[in-house]
PDB file of N, CA and C in Angstrom:
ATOM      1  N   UNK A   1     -69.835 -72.057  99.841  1.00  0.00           N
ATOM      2  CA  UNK A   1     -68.740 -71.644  98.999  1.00  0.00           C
ATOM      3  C   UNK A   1     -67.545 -71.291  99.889  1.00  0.00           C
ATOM      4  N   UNK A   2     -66.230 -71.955  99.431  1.00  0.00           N
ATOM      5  CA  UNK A   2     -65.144 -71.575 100.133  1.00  0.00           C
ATOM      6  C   UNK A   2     -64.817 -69.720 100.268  1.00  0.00           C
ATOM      7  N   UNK A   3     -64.357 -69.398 101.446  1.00  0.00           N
ATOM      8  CA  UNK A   3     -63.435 -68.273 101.283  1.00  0.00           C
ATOM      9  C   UNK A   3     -62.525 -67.787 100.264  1.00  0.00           C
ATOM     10  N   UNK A   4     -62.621 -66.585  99.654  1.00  0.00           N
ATOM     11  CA  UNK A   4     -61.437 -66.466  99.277  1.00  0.00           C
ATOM     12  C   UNK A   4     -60.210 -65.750 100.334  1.00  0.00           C
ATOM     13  N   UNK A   5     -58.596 -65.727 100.094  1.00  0.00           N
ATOM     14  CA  UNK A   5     -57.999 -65.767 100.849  1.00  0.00           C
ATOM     15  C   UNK A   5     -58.298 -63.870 101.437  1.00  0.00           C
ATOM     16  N   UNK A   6     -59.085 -63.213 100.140  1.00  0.00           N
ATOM     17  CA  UNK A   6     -59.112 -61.845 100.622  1.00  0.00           C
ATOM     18  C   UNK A   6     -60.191 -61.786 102.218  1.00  0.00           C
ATOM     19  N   UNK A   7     -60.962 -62.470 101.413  1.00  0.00           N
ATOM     20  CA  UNK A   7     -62.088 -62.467 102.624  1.00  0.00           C
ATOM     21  C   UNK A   7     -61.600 -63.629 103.948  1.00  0.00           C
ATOM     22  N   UNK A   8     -60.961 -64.201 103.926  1.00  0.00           N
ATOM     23  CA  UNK A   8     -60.112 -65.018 105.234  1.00  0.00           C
ATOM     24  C   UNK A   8     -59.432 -63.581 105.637  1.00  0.00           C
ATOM     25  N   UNK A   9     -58.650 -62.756 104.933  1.00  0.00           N
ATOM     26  CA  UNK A   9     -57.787 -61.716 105.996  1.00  0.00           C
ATOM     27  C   UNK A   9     -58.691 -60.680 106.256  1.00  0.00           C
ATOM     28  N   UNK A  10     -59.159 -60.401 105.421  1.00  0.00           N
ATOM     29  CA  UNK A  10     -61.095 -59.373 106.694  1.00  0.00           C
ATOM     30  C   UNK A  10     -60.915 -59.682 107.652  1.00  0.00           C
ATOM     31  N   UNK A  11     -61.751 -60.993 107.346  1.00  0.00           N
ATOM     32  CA  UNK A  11     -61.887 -61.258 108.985  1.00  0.00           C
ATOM     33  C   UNK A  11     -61.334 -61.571 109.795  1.00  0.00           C
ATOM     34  N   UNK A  12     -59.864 -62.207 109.781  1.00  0.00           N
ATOM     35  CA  UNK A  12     -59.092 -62.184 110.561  1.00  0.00           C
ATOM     36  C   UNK A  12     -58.652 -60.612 110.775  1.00  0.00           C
ATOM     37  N   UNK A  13     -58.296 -59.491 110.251  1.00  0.00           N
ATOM     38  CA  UNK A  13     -58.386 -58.233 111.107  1.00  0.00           C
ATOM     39  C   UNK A  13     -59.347 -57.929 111.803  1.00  0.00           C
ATOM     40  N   UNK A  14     -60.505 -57.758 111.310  1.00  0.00           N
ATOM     41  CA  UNK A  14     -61.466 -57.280 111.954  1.00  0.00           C
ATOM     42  C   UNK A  14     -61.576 -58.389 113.225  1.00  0.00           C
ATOM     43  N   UNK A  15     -61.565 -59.681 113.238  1.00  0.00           N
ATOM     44  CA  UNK A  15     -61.201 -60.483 115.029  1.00  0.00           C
ATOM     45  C   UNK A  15     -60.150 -59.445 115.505  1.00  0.00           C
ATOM     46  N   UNK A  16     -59.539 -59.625 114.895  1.00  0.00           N
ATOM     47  CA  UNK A  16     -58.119 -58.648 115.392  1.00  0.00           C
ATOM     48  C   UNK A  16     -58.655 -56.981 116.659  1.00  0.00           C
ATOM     49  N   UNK A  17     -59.147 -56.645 115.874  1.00  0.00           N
ATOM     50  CA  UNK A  17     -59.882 -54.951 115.801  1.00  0.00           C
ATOM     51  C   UNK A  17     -60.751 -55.638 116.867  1.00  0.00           C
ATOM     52  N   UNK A  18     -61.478 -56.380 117.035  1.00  0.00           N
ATOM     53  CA  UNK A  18     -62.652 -56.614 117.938  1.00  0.00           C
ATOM     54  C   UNK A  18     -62.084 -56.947 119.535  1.00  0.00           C
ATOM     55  N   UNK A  19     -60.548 -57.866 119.212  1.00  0.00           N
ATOM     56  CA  UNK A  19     -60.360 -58.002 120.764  1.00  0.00           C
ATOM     57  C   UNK A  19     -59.436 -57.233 120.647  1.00  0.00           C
ATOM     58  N   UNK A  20     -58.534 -56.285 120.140  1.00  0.00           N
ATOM     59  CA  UNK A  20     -57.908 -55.220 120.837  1.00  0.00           C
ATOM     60  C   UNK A  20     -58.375 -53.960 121.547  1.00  0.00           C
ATOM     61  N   UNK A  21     -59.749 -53.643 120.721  1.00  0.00           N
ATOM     62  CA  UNK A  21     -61.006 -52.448 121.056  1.00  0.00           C
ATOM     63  C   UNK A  21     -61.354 -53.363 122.666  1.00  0.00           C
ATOM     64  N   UNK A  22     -61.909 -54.789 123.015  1.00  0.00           N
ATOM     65  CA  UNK A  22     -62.194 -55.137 124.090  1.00  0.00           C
ATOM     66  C   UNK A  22     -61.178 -55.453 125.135  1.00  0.00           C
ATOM     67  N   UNK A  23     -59.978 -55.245 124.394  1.00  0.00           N
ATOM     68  CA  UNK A  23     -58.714 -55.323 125.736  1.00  0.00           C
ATOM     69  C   UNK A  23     -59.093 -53.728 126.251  1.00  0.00           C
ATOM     70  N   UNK A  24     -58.894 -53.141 124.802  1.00  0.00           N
ATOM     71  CA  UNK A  24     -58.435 -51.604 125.877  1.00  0.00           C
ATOM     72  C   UNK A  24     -59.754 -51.017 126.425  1.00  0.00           C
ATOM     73  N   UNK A  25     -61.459 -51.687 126.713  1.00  0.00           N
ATOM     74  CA  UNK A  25     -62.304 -51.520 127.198  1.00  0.00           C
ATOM     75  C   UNK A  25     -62.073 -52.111 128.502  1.00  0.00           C
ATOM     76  N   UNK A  26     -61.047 -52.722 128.995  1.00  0.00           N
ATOM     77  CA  UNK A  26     -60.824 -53.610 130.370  1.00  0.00           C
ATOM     78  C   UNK A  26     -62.103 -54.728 130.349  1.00  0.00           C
ATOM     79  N   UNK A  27     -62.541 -55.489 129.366  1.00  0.00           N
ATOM     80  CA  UNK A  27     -63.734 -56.661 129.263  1.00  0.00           C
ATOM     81  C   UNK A  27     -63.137 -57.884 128.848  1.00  0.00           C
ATOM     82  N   UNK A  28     -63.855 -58.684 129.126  1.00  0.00           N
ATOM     83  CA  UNK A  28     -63.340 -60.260 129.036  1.00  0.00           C
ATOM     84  C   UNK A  28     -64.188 -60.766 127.647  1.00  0.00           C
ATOM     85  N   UNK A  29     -63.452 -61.752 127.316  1.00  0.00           N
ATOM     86  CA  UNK A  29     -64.482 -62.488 125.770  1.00  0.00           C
ATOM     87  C   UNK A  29     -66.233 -62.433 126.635  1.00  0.00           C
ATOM     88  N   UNK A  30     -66.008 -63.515 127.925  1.00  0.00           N
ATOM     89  CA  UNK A  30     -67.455 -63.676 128.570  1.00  0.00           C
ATOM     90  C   UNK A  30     -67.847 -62.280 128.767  1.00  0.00           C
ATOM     91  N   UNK A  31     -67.685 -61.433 129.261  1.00  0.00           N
ATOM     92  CA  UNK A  31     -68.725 -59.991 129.649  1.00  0.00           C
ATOM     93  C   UNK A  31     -69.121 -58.992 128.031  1.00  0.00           C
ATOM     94  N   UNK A  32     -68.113 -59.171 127.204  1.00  0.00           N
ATOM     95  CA  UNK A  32     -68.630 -58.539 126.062  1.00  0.00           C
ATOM     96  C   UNK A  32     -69.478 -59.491 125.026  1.00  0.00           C
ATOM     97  N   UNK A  33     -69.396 -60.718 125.449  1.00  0.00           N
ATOM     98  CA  UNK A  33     -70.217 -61.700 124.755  1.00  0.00           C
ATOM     99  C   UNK A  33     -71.787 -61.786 125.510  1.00  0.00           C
ATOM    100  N   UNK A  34     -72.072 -61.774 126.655  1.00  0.00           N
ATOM    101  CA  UNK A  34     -72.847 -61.451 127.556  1.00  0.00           C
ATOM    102  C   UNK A  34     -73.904 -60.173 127.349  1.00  0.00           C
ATOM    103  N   UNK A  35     -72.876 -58.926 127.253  1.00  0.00           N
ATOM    104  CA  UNK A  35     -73.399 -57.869 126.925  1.00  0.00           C
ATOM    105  C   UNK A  35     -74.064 -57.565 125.475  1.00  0.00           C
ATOM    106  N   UNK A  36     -74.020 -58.098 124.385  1.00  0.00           N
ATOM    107  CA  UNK A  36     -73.952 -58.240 123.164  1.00  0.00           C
ATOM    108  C   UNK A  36     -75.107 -59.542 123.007  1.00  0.00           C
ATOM    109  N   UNK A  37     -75.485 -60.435 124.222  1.00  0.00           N
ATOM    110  CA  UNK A  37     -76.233 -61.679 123.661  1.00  0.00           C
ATOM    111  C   UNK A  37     -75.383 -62.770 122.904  1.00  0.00           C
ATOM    112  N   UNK A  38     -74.332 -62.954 122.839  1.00  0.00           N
ATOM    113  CA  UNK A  38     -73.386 -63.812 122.139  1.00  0.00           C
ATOM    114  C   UNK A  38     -73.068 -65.056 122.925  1.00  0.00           C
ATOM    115  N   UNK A  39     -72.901 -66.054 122.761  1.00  0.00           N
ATOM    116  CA  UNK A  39     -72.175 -67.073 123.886  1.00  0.00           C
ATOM    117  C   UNK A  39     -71.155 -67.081 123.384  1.00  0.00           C
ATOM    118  N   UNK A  40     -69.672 -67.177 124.679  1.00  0.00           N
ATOM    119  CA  UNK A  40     -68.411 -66.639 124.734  1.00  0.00           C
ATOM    120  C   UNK A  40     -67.548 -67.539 123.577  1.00  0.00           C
ATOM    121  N   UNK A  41     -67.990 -68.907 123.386  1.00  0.00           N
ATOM    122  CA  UNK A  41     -67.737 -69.409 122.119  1.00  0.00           C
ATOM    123  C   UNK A  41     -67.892 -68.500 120.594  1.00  0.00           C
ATOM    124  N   UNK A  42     -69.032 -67.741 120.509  1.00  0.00           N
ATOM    125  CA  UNK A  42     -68.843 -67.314 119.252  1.00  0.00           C
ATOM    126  C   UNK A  42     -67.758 -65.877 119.034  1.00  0.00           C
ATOM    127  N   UNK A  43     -67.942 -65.291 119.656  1.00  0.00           N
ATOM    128  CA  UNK A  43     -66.995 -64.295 120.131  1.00  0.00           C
ATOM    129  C   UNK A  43     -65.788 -64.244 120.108  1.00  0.00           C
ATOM    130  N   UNK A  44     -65.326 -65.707 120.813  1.00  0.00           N
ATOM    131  CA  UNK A  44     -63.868 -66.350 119.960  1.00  0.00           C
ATOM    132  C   UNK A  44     -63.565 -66.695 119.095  1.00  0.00           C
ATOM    133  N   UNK A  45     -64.695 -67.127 118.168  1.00  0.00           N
ATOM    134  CA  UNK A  45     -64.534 -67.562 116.831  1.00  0.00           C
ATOM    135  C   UNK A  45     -64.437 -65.973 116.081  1.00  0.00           C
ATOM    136  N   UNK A  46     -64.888 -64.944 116.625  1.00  0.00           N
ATOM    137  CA  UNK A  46     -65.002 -64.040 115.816  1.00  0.00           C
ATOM    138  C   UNK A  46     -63.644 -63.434 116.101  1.00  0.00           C
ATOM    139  N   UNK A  47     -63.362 -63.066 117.054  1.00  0.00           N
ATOM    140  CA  UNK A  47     -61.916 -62.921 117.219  1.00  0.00           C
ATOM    141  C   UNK A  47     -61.206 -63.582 117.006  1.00  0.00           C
ATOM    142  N   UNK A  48     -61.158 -64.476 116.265  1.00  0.00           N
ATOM    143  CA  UNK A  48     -59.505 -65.847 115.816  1.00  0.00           C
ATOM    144  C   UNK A  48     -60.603 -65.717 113.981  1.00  0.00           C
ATOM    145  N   UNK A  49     -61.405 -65.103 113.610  1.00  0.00           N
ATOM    146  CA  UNK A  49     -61.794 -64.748 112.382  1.00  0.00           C
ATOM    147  C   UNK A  49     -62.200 -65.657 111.780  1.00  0.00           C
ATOM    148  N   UNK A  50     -62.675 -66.981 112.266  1.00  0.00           N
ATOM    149  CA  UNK A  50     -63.205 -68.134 111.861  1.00  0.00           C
ATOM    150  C   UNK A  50     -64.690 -67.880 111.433  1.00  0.00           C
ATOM    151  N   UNK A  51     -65.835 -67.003 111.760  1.00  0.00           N
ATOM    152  CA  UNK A  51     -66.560 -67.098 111.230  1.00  0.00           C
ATOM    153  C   UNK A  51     -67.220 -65.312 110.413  1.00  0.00           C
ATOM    154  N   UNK A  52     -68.437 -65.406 109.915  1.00  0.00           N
ATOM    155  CA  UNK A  52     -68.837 -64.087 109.019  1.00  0.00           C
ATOM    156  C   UNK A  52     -69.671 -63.158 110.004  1.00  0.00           C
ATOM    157  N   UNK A  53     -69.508 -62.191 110.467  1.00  0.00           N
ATOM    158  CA  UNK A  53     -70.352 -61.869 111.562  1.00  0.00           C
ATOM    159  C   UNK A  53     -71.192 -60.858 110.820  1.00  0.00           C
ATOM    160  N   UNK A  54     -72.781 -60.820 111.159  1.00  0.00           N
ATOM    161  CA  UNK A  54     -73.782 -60.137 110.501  1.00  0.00           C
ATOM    162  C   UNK A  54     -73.461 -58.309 111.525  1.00  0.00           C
ATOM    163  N   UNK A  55     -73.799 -57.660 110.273  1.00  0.00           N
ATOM    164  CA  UNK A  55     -73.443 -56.221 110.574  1.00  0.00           C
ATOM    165  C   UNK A  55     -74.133 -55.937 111.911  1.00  0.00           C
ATOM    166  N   UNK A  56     -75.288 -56.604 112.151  1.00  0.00           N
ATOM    167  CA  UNK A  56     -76.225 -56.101 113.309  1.00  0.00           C
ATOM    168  C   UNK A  56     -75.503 -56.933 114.713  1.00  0.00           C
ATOM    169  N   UNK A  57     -74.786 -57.485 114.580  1.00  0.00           N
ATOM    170  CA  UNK A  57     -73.908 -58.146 115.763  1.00  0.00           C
ATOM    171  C   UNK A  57     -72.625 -57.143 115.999  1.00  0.00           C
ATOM    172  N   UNK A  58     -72.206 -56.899 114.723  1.00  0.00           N
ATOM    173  CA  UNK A  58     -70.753 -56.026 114.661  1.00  0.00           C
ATOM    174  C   UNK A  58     -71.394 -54.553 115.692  1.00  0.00           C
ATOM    175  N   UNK A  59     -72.644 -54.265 114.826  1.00  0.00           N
ATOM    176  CA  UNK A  59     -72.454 -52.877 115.782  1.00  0.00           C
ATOM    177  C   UNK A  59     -73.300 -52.991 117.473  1.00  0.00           C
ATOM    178  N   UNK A  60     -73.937 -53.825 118.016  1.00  0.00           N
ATOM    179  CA  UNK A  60     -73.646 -54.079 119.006  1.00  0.00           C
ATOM    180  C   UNK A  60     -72.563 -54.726 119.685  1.00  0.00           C
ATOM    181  N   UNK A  61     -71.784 -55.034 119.218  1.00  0.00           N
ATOM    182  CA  UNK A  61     -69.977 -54.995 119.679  1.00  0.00           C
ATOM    183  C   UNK A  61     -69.845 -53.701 119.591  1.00  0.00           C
ATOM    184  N   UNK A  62     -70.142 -53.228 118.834  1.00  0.00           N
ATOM    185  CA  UNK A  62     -69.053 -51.767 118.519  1.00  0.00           C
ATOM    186  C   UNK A  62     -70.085 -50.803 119.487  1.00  0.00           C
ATOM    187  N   UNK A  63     -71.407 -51.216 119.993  1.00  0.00           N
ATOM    188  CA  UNK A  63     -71.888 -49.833 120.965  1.00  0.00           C
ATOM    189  C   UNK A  63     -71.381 -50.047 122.312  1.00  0.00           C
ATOM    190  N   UNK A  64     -71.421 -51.553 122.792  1.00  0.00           N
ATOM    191  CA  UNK A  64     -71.133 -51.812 124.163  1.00  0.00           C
ATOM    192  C   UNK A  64     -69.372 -51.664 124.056  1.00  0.00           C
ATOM    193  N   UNK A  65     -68.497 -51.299 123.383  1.00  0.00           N
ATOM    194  CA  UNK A  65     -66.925 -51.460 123.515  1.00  0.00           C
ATOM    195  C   UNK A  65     -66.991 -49.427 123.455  1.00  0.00           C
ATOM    196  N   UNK A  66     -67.882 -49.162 123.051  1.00  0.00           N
ATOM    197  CA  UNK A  66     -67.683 -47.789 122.846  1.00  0.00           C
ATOM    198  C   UNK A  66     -66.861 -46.653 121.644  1.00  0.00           C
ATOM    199  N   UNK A  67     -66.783 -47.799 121.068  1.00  0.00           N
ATOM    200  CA  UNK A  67     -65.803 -47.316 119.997  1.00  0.00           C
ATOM    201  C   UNK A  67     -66.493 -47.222 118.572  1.00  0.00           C
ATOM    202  N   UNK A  68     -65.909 -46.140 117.683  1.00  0.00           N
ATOM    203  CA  UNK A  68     -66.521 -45.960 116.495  1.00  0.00           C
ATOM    204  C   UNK A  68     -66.077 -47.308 115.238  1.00  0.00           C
ATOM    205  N   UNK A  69     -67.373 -47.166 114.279  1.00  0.00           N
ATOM    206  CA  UNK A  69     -66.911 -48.266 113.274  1.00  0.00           C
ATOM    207  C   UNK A  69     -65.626 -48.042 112.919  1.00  0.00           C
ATOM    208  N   UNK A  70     -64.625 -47.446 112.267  1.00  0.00           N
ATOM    209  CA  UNK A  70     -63.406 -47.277 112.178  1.00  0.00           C
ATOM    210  C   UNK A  70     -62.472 -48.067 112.719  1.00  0.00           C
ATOM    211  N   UNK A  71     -62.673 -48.114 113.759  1.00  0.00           N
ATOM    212  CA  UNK A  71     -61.722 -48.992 114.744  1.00  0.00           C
ATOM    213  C   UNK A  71     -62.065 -50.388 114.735  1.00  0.00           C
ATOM    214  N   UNK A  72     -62.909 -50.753 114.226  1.00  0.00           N
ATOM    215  CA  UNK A  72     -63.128 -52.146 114.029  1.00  0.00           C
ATOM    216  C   UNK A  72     -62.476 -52.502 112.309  1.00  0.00           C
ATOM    217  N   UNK A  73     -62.817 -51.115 111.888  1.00  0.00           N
ATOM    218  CA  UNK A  73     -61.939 -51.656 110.770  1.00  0.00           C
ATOM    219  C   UNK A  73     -61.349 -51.453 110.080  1.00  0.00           C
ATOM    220  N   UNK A  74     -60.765 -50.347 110.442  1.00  0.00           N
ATOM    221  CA  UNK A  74     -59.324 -50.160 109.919  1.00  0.00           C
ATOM    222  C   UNK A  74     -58.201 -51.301 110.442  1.00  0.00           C
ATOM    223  N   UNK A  75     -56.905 -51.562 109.381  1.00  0.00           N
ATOM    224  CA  UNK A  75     -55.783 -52.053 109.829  1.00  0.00           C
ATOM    225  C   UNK A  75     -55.409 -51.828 111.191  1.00  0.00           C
ATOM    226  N   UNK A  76     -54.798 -53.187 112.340  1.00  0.00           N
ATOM    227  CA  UNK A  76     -54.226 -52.346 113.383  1.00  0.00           C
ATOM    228  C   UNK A  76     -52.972 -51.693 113.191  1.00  0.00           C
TER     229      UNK A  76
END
């Protein structure tokens, strides 16, 4: 089933929220994709919001970046 356009801008914030939390961790797509079990391909897709990421991926992003759920998803 297609996207709707609400659920296309989710996830394009939340990519958003995921590589600004890993800029200001000083980490690269490869070392937080690494750390997380991800290959650095999906990681980009999740950050440019192209795909649905399962909650149990989100919060190992969100333990290794150090940051609380909030920050992944609130507006930047």
């Amino acid at each position: 089933m297609p996207r709707s356009r609400e659920q296309t801008a989710l996830l394009k914030r939340l990519g958003e929220s995921v590589q600004r939390e890993r800029l200001k961790a000083g980490l690269t797509q490869e070392k937080l994709a690494g750390s997380v079990g991800l290959y650095p391909r999906s990681l980009q897709k999740i950050e440019a919001g192209e795909i649905n990421v399962p909650v149990t991926t989100l919060d190992r992003i969100r333990s290794v970046l150090g940051c609380k759920w909030g920050n992944l998803l609130d507006k930047p």
